[in-house]
N, C-alpha and C. Protein backbone atom coordinates (compact mmCIF):
# COMPACT_ATOMS: atom_id res chain seq x y z
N UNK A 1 -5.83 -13.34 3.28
CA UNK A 1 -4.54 -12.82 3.67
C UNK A 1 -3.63 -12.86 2.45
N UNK A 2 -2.86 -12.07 2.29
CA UNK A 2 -1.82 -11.39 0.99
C UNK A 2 -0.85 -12.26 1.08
N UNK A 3 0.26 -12.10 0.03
CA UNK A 3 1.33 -12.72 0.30
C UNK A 3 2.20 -11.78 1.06
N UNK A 4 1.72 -10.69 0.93
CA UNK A 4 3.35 -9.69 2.00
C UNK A 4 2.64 -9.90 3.72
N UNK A 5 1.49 -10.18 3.50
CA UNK A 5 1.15 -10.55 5.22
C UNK A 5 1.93 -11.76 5.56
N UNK A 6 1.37 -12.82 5.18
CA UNK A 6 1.81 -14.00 5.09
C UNK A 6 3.46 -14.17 5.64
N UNK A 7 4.46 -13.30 4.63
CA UNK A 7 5.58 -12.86 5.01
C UNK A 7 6.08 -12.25 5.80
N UNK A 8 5.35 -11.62 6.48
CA UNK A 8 5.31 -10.69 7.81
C UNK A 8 5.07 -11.76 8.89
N UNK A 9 4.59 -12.00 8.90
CA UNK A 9 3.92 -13.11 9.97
C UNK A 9 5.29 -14.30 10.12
N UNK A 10 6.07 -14.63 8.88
CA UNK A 10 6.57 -16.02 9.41
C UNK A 10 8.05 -15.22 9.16
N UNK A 11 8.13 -13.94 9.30
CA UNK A 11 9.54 -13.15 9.48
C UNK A 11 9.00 -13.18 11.35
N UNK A 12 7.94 -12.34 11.46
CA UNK A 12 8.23 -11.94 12.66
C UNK A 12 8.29 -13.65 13.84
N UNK A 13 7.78 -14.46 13.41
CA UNK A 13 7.83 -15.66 14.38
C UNK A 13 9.49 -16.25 13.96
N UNK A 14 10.55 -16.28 13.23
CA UNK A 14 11.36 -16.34 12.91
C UNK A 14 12.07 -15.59 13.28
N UNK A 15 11.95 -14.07 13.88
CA UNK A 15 12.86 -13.34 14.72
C UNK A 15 12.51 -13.26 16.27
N UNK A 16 11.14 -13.68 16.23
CA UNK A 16 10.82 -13.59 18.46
C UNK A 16 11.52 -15.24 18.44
N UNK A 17 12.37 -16.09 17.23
CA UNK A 17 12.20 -17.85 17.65
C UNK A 17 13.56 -17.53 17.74
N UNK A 18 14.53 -16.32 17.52
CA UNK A 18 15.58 -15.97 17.51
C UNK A 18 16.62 -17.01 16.19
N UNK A 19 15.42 -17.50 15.13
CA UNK A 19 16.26 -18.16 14.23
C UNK A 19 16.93 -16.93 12.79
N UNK A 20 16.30 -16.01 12.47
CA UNK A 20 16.98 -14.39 11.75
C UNK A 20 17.42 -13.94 13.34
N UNK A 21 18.76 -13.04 12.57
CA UNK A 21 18.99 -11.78 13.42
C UNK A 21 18.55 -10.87 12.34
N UNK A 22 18.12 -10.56 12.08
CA UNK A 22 17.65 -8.96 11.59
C UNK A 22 16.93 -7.81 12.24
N UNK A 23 17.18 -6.88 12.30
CA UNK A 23 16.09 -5.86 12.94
C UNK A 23 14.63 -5.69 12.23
N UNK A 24 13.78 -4.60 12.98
CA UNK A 24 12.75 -5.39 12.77
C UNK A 24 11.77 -4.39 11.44
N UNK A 25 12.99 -3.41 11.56
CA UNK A 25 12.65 -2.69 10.08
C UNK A 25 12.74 -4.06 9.12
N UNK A 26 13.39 -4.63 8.99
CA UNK A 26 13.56 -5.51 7.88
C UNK A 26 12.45 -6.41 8.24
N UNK A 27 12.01 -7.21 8.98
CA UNK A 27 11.25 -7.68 9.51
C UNK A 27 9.95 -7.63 8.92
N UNK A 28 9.63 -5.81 9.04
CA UNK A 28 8.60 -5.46 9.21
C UNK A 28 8.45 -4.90 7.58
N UNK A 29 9.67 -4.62 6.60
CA UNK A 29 9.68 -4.03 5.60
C UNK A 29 8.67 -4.77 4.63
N UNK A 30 8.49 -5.97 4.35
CA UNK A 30 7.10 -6.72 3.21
C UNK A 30 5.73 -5.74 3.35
N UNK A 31 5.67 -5.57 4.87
CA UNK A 31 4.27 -4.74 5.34
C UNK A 31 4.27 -3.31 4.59
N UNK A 32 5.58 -2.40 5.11
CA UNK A 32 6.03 -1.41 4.37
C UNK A 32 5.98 -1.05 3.36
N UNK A 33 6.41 -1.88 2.48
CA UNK A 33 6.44 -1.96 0.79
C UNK A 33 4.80 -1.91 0.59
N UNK A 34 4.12 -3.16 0.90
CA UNK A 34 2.69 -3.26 0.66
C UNK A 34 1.80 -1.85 1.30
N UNK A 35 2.26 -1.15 2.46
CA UNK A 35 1.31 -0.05 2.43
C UNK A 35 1.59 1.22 1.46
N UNK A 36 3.19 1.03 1.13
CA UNK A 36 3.54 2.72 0.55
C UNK A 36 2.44 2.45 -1.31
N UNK A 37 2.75 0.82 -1.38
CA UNK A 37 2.16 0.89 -2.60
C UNK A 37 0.47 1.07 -2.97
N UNK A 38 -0.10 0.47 -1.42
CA UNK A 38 -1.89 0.91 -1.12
C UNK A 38 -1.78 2.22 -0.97
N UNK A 39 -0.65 3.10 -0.86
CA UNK A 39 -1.00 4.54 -0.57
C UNK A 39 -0.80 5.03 -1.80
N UNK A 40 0.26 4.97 -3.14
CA UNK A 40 0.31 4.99 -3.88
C UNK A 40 -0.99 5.18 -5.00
N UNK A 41 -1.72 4.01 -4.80
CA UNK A 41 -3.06 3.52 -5.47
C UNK A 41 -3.92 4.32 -5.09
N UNK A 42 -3.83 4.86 -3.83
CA UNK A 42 -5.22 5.91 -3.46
C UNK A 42 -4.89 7.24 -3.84
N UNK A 43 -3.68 7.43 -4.14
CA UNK A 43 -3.54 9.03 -4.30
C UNK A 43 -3.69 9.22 -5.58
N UNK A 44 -3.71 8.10 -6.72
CA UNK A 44 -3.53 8.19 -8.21
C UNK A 44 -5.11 7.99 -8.45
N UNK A 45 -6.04 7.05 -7.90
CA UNK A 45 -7.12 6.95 -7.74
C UNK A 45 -8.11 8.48 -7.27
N UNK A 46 -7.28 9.21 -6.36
CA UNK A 46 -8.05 10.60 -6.06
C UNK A 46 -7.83 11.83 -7.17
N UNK A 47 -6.51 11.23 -7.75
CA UNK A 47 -6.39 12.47 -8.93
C UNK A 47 -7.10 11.70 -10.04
N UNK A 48 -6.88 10.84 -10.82
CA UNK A 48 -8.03 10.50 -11.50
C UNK A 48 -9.85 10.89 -10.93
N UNK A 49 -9.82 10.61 -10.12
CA UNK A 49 -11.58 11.25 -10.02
C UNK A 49 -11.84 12.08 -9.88
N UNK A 50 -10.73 13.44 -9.44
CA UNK A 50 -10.77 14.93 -9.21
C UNK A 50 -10.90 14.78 -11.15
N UNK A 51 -9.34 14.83 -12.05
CA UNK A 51 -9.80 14.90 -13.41
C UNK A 51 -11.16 14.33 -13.92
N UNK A 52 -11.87 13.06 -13.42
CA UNK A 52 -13.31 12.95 -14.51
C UNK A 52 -13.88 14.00 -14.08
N UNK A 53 -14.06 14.15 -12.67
CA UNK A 53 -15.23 14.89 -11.84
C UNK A 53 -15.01 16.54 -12.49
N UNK A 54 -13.55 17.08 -13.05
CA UNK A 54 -13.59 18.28 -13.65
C UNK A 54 -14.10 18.16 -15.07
N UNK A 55 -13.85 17.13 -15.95
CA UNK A 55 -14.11 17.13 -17.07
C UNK A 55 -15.87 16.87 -17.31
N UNK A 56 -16.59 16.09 -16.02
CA UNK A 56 -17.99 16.24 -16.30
C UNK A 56 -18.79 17.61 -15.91
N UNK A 57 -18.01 18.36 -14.79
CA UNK A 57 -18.34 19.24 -14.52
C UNK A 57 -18.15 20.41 -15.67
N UNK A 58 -17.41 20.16 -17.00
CA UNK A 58 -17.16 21.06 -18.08
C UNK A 58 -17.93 20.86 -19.37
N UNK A 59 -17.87 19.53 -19.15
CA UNK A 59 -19.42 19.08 -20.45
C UNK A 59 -20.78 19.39 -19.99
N UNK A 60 -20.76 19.48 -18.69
CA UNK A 60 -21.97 19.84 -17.99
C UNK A 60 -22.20 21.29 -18.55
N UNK A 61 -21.56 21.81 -18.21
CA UNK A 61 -21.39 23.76 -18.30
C UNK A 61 -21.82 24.28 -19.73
N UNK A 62 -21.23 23.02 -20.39
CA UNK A 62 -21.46 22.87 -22.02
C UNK A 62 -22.47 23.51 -22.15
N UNK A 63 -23.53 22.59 -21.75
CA UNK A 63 -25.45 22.12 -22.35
C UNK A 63 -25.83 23.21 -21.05
């Protein structure tokens, strides 16, 4: 388990214990942050392998 889980977990038992008032966007925002940035990583990860996968497909064409 991560540290933004971890943080999720003892936000959300800290707002059902009614000891935060915050809503639960905030609550829930550590999770948020941590997925936009796993989504981040996969989309930079798919354009990098589209670019090798064109550049082997052009040395290929080479020979």
């Amino acid at each position: 388990m991560g540290f933004t889980e971890v943080l999720t977990i003892i936000f959300i038992v800290l707002k059902l214990l009614n000891i935060i008032d915050w809503n639960w966007f905030l609550v829930l925002l550590p999770e948020i942050i941590a997925l936009t940035i796993y989504l981040i990583i996969v989309v930079i990860g798919i354009f990098q392998y589209r670019s090798i996968n064109k550049e082997f497909k052009r040395i290929k064409d080479k020979f």
